[in-house]
C-alpha atoms as a PDB file:
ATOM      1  CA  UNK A   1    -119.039   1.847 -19.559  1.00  0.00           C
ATOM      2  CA  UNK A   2    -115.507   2.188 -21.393  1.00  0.00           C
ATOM      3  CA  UNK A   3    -113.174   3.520 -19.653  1.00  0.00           C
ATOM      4  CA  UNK A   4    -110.334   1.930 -21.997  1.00  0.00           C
ATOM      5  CA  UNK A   5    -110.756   4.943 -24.162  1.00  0.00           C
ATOM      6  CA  UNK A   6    -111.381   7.481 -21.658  1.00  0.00           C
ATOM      7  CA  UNK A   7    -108.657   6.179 -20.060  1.00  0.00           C
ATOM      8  CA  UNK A   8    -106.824   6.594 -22.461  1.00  0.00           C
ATOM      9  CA  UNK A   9    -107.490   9.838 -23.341  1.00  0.00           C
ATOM     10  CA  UNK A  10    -107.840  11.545 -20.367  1.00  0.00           C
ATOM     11  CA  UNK A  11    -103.659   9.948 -20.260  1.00  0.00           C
ATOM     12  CA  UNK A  12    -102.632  11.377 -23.527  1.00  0.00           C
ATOM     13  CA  UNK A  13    -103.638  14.750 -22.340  1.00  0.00           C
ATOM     14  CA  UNK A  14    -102.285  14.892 -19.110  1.00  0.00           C
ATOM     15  CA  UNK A  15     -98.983  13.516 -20.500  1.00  0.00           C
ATOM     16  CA  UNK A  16     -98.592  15.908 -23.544  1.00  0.00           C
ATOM     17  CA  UNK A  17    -100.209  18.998 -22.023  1.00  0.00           C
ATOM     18  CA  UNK A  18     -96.849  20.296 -20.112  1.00  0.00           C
ATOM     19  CA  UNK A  19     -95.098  19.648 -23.302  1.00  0.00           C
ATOM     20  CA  UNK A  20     -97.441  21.338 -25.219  1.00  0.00           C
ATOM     21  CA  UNK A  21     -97.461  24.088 -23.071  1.00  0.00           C
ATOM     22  CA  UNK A  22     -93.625  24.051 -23.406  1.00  0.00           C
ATOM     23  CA  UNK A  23     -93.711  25.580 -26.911  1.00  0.00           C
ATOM     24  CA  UNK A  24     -93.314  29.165 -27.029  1.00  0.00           C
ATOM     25  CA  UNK A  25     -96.025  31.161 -28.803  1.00  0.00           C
ATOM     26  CA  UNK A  26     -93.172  32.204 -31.830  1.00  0.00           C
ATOM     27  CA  UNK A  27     -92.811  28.495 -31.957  1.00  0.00           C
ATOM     28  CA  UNK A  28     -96.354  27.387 -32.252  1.00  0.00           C
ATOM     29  CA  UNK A  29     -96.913  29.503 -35.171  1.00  0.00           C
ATOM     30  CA  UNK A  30     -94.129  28.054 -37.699  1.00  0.00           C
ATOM     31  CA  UNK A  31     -95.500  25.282 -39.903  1.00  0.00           C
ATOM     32  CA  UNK A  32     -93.982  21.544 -39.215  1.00  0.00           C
ATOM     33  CA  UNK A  33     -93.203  22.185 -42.819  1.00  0.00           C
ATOM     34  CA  UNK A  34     -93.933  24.157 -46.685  1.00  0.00           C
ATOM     35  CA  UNK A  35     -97.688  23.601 -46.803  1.00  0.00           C
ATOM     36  CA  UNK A  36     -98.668  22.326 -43.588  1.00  0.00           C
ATOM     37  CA  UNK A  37    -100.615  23.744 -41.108  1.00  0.00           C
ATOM     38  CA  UNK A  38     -97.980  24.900 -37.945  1.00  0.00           C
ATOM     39  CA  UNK A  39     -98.629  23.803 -34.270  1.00  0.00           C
ATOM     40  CA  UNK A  40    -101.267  26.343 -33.881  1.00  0.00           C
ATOM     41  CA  UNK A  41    -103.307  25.293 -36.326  1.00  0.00           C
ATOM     42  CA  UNK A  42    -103.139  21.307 -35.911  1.00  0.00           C
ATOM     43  CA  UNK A  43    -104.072  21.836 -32.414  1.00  0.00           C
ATOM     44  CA  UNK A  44    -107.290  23.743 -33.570  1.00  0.00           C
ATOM     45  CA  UNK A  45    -107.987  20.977 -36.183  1.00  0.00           C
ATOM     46  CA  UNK A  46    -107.650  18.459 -32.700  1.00  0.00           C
ATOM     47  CA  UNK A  47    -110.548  21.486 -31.326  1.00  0.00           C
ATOM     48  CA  UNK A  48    -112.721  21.149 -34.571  1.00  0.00           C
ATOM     49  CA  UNK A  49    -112.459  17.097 -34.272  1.00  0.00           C
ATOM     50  CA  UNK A  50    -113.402  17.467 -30.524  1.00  0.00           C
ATOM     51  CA  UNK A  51    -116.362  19.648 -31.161  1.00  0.00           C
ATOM     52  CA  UNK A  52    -117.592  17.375 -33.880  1.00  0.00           C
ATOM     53  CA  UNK A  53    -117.121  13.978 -32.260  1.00  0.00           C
ATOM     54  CA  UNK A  54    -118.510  15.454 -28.887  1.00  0.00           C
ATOM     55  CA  UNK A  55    -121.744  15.662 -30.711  1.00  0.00           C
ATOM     56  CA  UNK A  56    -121.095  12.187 -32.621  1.00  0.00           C
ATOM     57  CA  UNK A  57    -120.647   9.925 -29.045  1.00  0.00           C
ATOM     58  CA  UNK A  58    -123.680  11.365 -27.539  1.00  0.00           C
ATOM     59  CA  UNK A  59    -126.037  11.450 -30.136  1.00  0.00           C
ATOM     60  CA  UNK A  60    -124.899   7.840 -31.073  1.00  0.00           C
ATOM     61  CA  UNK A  61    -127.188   6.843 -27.643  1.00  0.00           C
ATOM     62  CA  UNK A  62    -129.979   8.072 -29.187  1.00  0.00           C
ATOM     63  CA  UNK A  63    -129.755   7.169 -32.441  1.00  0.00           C
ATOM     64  CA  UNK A  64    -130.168   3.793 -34.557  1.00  0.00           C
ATOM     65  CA  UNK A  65    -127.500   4.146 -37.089  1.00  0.00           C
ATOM     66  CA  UNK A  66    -123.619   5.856 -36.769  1.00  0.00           C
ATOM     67  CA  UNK A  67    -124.280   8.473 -39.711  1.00  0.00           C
ATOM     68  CA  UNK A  68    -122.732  11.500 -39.020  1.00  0.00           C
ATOM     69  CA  UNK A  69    -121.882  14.764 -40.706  1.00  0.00           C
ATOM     70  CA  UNK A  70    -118.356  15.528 -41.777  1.00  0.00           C
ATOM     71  CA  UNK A  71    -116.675  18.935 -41.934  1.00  0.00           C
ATOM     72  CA  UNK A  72    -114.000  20.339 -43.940  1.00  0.00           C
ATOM     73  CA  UNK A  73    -111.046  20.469 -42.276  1.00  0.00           C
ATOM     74  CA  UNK A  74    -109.275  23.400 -43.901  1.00  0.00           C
ATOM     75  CA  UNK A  75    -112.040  25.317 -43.841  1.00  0.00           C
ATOM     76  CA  UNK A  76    -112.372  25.344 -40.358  1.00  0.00           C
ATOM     77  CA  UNK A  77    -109.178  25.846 -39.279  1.00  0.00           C
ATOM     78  CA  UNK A  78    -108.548  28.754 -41.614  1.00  0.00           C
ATOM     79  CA  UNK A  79    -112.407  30.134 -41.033  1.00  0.00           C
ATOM     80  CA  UNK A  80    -111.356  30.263 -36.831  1.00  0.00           C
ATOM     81  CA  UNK A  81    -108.042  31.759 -36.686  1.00  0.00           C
ATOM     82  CA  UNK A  82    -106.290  29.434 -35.495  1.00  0.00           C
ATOM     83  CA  UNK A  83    -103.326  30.900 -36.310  1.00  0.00           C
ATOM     84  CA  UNK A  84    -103.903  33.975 -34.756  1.00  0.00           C
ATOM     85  CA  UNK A  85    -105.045  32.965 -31.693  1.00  0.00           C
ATOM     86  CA  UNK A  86    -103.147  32.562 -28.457  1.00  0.00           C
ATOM     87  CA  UNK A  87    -101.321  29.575 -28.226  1.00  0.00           C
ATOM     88  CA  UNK A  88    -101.617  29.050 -24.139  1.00  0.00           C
ATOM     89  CA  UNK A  89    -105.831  29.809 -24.778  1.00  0.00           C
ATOM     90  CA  UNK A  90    -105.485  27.223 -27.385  1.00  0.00           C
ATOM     91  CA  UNK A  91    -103.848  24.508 -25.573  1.00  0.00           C
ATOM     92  CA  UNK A  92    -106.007  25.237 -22.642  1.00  0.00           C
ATOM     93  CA  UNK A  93    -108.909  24.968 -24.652  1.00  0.00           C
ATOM     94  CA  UNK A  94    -108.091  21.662 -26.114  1.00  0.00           C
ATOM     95  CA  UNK A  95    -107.345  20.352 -22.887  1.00  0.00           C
ATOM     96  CA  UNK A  96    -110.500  20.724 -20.799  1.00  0.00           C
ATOM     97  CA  UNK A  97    -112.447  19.799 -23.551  1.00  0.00           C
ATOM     98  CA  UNK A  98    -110.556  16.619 -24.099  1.00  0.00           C
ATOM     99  CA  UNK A  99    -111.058  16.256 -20.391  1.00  0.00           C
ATOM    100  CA  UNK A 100    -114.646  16.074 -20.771  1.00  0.00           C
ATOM    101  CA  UNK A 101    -115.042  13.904 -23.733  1.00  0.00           C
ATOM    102  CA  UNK A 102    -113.004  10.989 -21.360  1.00  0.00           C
ATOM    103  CA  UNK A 103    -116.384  12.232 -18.852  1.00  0.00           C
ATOM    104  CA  UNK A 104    -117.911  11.273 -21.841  1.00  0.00           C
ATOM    105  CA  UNK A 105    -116.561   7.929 -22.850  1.00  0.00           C
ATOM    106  CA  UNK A 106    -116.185   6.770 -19.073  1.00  0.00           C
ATOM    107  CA  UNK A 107    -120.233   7.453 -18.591  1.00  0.00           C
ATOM    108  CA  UNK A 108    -121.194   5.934 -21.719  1.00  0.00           C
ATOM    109  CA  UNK A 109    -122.796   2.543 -20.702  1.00  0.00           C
ATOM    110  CA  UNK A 110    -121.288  -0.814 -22.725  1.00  0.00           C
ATOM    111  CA  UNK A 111    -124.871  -1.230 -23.992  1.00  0.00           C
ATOM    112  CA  UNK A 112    -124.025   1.710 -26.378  1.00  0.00           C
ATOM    113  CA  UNK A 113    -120.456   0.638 -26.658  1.00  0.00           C
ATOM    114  CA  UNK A 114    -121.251  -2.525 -28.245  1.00  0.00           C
ATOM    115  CA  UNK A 115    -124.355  -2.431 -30.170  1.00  0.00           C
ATOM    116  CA  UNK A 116    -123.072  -3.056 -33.854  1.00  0.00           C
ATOM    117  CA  UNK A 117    -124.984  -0.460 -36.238  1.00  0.00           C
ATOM    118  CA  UNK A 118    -125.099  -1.552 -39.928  1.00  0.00           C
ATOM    119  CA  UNK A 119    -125.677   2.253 -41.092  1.00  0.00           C
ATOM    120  CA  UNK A 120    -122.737   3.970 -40.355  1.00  0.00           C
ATOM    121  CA  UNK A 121    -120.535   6.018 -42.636  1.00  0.00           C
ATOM    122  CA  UNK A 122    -116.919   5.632 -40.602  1.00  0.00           C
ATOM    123  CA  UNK A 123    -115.420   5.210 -44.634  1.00  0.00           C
ATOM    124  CA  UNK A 124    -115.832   8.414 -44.852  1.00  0.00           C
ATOM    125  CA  UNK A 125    -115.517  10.259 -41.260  1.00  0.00           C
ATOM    126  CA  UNK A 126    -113.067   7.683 -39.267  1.00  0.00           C
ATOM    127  CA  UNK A 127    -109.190   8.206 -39.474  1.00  0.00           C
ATOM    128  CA  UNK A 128    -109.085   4.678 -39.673  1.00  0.00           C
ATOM    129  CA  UNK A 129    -112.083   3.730 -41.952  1.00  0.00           C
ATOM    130  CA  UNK A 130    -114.192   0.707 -41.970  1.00  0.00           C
ATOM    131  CA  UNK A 131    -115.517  -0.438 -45.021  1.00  0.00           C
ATOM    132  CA  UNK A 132    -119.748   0.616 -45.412  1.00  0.00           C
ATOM    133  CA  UNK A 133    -120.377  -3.043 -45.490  1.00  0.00           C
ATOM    134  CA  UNK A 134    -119.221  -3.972 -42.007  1.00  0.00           C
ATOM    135  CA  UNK A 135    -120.473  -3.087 -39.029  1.00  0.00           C
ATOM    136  CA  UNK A 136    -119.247  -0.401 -36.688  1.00  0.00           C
ATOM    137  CA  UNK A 137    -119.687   0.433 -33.078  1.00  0.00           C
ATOM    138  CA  UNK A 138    -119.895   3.108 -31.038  1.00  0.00           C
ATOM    139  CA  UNK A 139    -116.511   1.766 -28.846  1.00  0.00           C
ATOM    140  CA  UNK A 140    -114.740   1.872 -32.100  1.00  0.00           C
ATOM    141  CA  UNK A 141    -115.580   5.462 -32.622  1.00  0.00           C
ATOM    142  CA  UNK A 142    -114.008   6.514 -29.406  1.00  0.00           C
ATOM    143  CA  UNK A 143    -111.032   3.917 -29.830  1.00  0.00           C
ATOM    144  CA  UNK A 144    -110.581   6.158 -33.415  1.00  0.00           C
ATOM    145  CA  UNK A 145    -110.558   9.472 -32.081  1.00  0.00           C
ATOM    146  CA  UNK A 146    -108.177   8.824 -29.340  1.00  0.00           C
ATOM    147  CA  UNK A 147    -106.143   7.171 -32.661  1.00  0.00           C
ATOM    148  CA  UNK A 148    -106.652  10.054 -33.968  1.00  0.00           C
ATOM    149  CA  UNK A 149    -105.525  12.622 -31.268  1.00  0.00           C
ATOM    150  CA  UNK A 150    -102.364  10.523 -30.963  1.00  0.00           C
ATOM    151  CA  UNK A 151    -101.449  11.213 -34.412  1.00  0.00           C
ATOM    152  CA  UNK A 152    -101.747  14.813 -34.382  1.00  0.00           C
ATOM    153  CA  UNK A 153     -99.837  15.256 -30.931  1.00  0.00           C
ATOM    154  CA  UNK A 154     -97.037  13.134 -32.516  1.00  0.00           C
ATOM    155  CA  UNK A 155     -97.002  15.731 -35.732  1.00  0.00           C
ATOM    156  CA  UNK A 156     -96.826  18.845 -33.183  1.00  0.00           C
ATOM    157  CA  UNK A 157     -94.625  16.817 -30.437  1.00  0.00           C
ATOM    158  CA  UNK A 158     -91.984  14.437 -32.441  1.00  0.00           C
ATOM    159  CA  UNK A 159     -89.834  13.845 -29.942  1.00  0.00           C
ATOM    160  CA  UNK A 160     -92.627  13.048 -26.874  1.00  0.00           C
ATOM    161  CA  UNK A 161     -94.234   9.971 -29.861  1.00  0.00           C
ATOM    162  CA  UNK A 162     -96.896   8.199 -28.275  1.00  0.00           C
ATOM    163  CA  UNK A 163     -96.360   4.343 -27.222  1.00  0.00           C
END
């Protein structure tokens, strides 16, 4: 099992939710700056990444290599609405689901965890990449999406920066 990672997450969430919740819905909707996407919309993008890695950790059981499909980002936040849709459904949304993929990494037995796969393409789909040639894990995945998370809570939540 890992619960590390879980751990983890399921922690970030709790923590930030009430301050995410905090932001008004006028708020939520102003880009962080000229160009960038505005509360709203990086908290769908966190949605998108937990749809996409949900399928990643569990098909990663059943699979021999860690080759997964990417998405485009922009795409899919501009394709849903994020910015149109209701911040408090939003934040609600992102919540339980991050509650469930800690279900996720906290049930995932360290068989899985550990395993080093040789096929993997985390250069291209990991915020922090490993280079094709090295090995990757299924424990590093999960370690990289809470990574991940963190970063994108720190753009919407400055102020509340993660440890």
């Amino acid at each position: 099992m890992h619960p590390a990672a879980g751990a983890r997450l399921r922690e970030a969430v709790e923590r930030r939710s009430p301050a995410l919740r905090a932001i008004s819905d006028d708020a939520s909707r102003l880009p962080r700056a000229p160009g960038k996407w505005s509360p709203r919309e990086v908290l769908g993008h966190l949605i998108d990444s937990a749809s996409n890695n949900h399928q990643r950790f569990v098909r990663a059981r059943f699979q021999e290599d860690l080759v997964f499909p990417g998405y485009a980002q922009d795409e899919w936040v501009k394709g849903q609405n994020y910015g149109g849709a209701p911040w408090a459904e939003l934040v609600e949304l992102w919540r339980l689901y991050n509650l469930h993929l800690a279900r996720v990494m906290e049930a995932t037995p360290e068989v899985h965890l550990t395993r080093e796969r040789l096929r993997h393409n985390f250069d291209q789909i990991a915020f922090r990449t490993i280079p094709a040639e090295s090995p990757a894990t299924l424990g590093y995945l999960f370690d990289d999406y809470v990574a991940h998370l963190e970063h994108h809570l720190d753009q919407i939540l400055p102020e509340a920066r993660s440890v």
